[in-house]
Protein backbone atom coordinates (compact mmCIF):
# COMPACT_ATOMS: atom_id res chain seq x y z
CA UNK A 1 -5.98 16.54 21.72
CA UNK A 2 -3.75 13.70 20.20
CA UNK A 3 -4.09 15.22 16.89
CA UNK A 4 -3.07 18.55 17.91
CA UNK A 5 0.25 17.07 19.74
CA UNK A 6 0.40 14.34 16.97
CA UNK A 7 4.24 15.76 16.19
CA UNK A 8 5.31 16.35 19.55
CA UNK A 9 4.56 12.40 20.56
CA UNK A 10 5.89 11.53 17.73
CA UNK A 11 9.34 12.50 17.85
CA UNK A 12 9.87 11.37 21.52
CA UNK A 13 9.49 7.95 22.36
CA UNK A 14 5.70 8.15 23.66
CA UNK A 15 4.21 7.06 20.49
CA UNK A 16 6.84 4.00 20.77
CA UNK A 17 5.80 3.21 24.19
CA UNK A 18 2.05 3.85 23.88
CA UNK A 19 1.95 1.37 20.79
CA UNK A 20 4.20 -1.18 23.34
CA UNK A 21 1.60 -0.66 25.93
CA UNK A 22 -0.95 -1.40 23.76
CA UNK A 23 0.59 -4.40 21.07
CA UNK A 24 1.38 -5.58 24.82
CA UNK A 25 -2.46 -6.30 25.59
CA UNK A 26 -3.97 -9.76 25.75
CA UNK A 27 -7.37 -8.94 23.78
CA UNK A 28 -4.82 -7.42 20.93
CA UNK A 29 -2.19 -10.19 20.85
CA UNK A 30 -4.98 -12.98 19.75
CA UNK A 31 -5.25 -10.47 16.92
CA UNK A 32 -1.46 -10.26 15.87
CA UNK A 33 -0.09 -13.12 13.71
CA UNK A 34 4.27 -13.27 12.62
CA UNK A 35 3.08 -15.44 10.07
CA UNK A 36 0.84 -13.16 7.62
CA UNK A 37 -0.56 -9.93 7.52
CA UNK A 38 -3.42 -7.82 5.93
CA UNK A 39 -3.41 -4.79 3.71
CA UNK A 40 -6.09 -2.74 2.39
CA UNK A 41 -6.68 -4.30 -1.61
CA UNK A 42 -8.02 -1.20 -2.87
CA UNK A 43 -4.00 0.33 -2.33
CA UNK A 44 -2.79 -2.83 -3.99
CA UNK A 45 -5.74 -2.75 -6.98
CA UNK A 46 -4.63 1.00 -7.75
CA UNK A 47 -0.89 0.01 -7.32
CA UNK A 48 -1.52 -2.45 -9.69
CA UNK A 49 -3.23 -0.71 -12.48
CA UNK A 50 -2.74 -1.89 -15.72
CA UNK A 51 -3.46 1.57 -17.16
CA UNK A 52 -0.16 3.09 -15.62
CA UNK A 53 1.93 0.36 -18.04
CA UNK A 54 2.64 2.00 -20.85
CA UNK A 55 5.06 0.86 -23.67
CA UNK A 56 8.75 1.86 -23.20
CA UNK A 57 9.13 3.31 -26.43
CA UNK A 58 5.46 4.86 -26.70
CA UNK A 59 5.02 8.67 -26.96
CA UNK A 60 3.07 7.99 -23.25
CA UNK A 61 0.57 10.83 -23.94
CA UNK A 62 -2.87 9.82 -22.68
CA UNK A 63 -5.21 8.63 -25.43
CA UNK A 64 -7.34 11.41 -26.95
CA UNK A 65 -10.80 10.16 -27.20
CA UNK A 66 -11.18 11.78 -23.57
CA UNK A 67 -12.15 11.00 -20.29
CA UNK A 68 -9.71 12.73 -18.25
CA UNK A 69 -6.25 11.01 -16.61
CA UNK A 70 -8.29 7.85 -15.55
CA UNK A 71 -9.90 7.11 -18.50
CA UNK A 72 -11.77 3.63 -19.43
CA UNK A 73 -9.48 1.35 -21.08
CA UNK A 74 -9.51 -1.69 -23.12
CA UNK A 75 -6.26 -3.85 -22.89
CA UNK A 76 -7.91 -7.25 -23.55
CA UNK A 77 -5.53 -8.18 -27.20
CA UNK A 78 -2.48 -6.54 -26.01
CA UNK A 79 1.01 -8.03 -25.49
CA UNK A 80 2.88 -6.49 -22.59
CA UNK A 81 5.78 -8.09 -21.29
CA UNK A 82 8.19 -6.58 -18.74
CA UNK A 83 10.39 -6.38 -21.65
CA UNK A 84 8.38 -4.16 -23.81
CA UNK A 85 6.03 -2.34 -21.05
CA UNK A 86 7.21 -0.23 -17.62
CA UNK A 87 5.02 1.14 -14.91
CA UNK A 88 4.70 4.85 -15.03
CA UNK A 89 4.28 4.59 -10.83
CA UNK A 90 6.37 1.79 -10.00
CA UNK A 91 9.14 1.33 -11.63
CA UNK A 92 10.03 -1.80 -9.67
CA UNK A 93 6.58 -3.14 -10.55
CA UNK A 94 6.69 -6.38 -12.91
CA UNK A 95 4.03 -7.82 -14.78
């Protein structure tokens, strides 16, 4: 039933309140921290790939020995530097 009035809660202020209500609880607040919090590494790992750095001035095709858009990858010998790489995801991303 939430799922099918997901929107609806949404754009009032339930979804505000509800999340209140429970933040508000003493079992949860043991659980919340101000001074660090926790994210999924997977996210950051594929955030992070090395394979979506690709030279600035390269053609950036994908190599063509195969193996599709994720292909393996060997990078071990390789300068990159923020001045001569960029992130084809992020462009805020350094190295």
């Amino acid at each position: 039933m939430l799922s099918k009035n997901r929107d609806r809660l949404l754009e009032g202020d339930i979804a505000a309140k509800f999340l209140g209500a429970v933040l508000a609880q003493p079992r949860v607040k043991k659980l919340l921290s101000s001074d660090h919090f926790s994210v999924d590494g997977t996210l950051i790992e594929a955030w992070a790939s090395m394979k979506s750095v690709k030279p600035r001035d390269g053609p950036g095709e994908p190599p063509e020995n195969g193996g599709g858009r994720n292909a393996e990858a060997d990078f071990h010998g390789q300068k990159r530097t923020n001045e001569t790489h960029a992130s084809t995801t992020d462009p805020d991303a350094r190295l």
